[in-house]
C-alpha atoms as a PDB file:
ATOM      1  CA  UNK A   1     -71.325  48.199  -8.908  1.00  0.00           C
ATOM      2  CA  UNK A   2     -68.030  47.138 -10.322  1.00  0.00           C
ATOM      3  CA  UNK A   3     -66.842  43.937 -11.085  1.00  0.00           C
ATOM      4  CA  UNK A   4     -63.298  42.880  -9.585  1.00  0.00           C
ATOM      5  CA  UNK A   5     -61.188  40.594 -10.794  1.00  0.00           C
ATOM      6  CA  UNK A   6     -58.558  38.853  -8.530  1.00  0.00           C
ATOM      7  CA  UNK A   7     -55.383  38.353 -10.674  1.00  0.00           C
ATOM      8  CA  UNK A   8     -52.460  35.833  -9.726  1.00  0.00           C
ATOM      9  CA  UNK A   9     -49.761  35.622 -11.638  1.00  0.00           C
ATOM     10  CA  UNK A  10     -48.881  32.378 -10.759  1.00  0.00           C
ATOM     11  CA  UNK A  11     -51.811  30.810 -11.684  1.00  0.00           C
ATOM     12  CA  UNK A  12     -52.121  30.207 -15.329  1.00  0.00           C
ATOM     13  CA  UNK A  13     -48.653  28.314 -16.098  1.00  0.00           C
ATOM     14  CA  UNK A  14     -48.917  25.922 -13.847  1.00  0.00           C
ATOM     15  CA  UNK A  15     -52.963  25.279 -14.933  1.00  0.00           C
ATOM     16  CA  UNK A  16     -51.284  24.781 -18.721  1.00  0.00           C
ATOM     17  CA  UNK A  17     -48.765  22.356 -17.629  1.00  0.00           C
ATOM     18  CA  UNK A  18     -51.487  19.975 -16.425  1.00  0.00           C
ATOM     19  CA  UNK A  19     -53.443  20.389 -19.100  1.00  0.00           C
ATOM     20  CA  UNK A  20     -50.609  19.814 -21.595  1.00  0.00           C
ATOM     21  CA  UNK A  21     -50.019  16.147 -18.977  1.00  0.00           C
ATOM     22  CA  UNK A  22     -53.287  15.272 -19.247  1.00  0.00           C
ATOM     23  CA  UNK A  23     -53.435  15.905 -23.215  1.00  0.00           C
ATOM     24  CA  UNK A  24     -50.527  13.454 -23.266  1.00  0.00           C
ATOM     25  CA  UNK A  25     -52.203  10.605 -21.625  1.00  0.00           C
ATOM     26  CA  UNK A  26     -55.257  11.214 -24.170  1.00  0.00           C
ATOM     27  CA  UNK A  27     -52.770  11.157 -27.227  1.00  0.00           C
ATOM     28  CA  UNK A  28     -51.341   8.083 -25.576  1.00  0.00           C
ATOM     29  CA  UNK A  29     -54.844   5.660 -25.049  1.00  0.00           C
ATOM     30  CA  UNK A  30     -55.688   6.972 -28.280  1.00  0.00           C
ATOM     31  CA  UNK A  31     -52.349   5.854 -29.835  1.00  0.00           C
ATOM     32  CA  UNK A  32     -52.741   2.666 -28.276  1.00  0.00           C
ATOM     33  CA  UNK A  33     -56.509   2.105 -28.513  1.00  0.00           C
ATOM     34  CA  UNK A  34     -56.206  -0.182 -31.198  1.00  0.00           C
ATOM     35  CA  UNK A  35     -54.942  -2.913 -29.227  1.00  0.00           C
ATOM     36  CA  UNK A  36     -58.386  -3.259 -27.485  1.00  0.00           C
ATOM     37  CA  UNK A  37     -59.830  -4.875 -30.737  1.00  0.00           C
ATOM     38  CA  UNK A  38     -60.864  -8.091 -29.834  1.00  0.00           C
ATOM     39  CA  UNK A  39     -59.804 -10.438 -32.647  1.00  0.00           C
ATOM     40  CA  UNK A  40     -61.729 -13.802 -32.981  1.00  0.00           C
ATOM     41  CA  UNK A  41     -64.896 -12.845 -31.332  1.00  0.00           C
ATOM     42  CA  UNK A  42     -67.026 -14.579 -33.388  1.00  0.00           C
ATOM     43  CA  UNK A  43     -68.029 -17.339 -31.012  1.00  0.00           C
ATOM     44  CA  UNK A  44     -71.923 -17.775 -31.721  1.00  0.00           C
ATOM     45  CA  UNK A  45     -72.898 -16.416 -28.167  1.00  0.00           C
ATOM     46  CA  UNK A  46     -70.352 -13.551 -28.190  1.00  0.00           C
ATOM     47  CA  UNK A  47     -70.634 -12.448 -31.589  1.00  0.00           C
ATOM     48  CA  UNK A  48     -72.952  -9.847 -31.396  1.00  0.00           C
ATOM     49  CA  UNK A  49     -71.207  -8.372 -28.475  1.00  0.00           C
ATOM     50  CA  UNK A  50     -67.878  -8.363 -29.509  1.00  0.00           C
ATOM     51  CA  UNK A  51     -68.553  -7.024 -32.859  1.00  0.00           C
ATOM     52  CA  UNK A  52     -70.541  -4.126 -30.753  1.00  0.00           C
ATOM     53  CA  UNK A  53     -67.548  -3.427 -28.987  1.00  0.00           C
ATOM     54  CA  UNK A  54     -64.849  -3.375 -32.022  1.00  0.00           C
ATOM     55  CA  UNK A  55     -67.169  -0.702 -33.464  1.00  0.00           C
ATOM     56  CA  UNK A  56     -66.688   1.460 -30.283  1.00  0.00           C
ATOM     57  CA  UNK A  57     -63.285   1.029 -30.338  1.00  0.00           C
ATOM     58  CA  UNK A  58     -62.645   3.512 -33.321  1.00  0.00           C
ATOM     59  CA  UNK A  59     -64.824   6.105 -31.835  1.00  0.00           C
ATOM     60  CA  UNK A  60     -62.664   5.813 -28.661  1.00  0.00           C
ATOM     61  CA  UNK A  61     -59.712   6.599 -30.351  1.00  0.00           C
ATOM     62  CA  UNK A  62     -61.464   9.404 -32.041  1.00  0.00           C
ATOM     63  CA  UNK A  63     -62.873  11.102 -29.349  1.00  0.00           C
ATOM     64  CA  UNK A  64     -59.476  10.710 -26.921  1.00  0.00           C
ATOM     65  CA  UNK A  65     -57.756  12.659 -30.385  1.00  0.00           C
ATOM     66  CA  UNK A  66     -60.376  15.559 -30.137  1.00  0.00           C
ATOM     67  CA  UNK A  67     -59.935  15.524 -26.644  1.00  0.00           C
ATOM     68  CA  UNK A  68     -55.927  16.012 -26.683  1.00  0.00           C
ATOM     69  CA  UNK A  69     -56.437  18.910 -28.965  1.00  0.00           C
ATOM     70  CA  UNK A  70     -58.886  20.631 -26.904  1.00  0.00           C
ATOM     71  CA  UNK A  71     -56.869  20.155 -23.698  1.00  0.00           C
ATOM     72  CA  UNK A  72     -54.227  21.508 -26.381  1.00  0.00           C
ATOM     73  CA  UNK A  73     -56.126  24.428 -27.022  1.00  0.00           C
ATOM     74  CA  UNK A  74     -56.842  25.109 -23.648  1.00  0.00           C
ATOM     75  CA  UNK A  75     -52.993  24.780 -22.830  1.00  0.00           C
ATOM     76  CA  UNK A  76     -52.686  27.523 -25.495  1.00  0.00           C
ATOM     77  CA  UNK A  77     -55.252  29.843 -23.971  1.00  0.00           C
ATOM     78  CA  UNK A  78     -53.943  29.318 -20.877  1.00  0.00           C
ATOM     79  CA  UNK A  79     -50.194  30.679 -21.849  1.00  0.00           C
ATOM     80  CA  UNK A  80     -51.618  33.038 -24.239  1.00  0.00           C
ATOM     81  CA  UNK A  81     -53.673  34.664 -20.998  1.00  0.00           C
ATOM     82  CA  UNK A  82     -50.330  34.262 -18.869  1.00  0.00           C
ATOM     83  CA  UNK A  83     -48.088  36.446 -21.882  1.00  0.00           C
ATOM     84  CA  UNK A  84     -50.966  39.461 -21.834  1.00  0.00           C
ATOM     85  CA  UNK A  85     -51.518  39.340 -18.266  1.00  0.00           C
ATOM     86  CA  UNK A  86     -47.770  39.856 -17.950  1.00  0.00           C
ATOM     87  CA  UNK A  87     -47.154  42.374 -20.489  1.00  0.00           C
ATOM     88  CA  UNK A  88     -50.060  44.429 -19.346  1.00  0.00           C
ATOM     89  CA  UNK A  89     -48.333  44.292 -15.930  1.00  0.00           C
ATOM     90  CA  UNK A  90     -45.280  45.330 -17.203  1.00  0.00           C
ATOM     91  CA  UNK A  91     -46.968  48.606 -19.194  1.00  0.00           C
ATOM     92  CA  UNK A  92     -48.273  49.292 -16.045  1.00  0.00           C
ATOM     93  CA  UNK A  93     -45.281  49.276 -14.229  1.00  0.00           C
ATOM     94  CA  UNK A  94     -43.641  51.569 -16.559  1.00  0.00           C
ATOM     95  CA  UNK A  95     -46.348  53.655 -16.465  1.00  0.00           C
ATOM     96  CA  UNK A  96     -46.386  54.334 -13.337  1.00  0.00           C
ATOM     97  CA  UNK A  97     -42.927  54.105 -12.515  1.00  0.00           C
ATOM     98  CA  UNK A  98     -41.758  57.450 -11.062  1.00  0.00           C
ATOM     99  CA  UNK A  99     -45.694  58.734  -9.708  1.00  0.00           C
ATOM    100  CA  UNK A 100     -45.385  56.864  -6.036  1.00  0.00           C
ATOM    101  CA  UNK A 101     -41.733  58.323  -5.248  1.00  0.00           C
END
């Protein structure tokens, strides 16, 4: 028993440009994360809260920056697949080009 792979050439370029949109809206709330500080906090009652929240804020912006570069790196993979896939189509092409006339 074989395994078969079903191959469509339209499918991986299309799959990297969302992943490259999506890696732009990550690069984007973690460009602008640090406007969710919350300056003042220190109200007696709120204090603790607020000063648990400020601390997530940096690991926000952290993890949306790892997250554009693997959405990045997927993008990559993605048009690297889409290059061989379309050069090994090609070789075949020649290959075979004159054997089915």
């Amino acid at each position: 028993m074989t395994a078969q792979v079903d191959y469509n050439p339209g499918f991986f370029l299309p799959q990297a440009h969302a992943w490259v949109e999506q890696s732009n809206v990550m690069g984007t709330a973690a460009a602008e994360s640090s406007a969710l500080q919350i300056n003042g906090g220190g109200v007696w009652p709120f204090a603790g809260a607020v000063d648990a929240y400020n601390k997530l804020v940096p690991m926000f912006s952290t993890l949306c920056t790892q997250g554009q570069q693997q959405m990045i790196a997927i993008c990559d993979a993605l048009c690297t697949a889409a290059k061989q896939y379309g050069a090994t189509e090609q070789q075949l092409i020649q290959a075979s080009d004159g054997v089915f006339h």
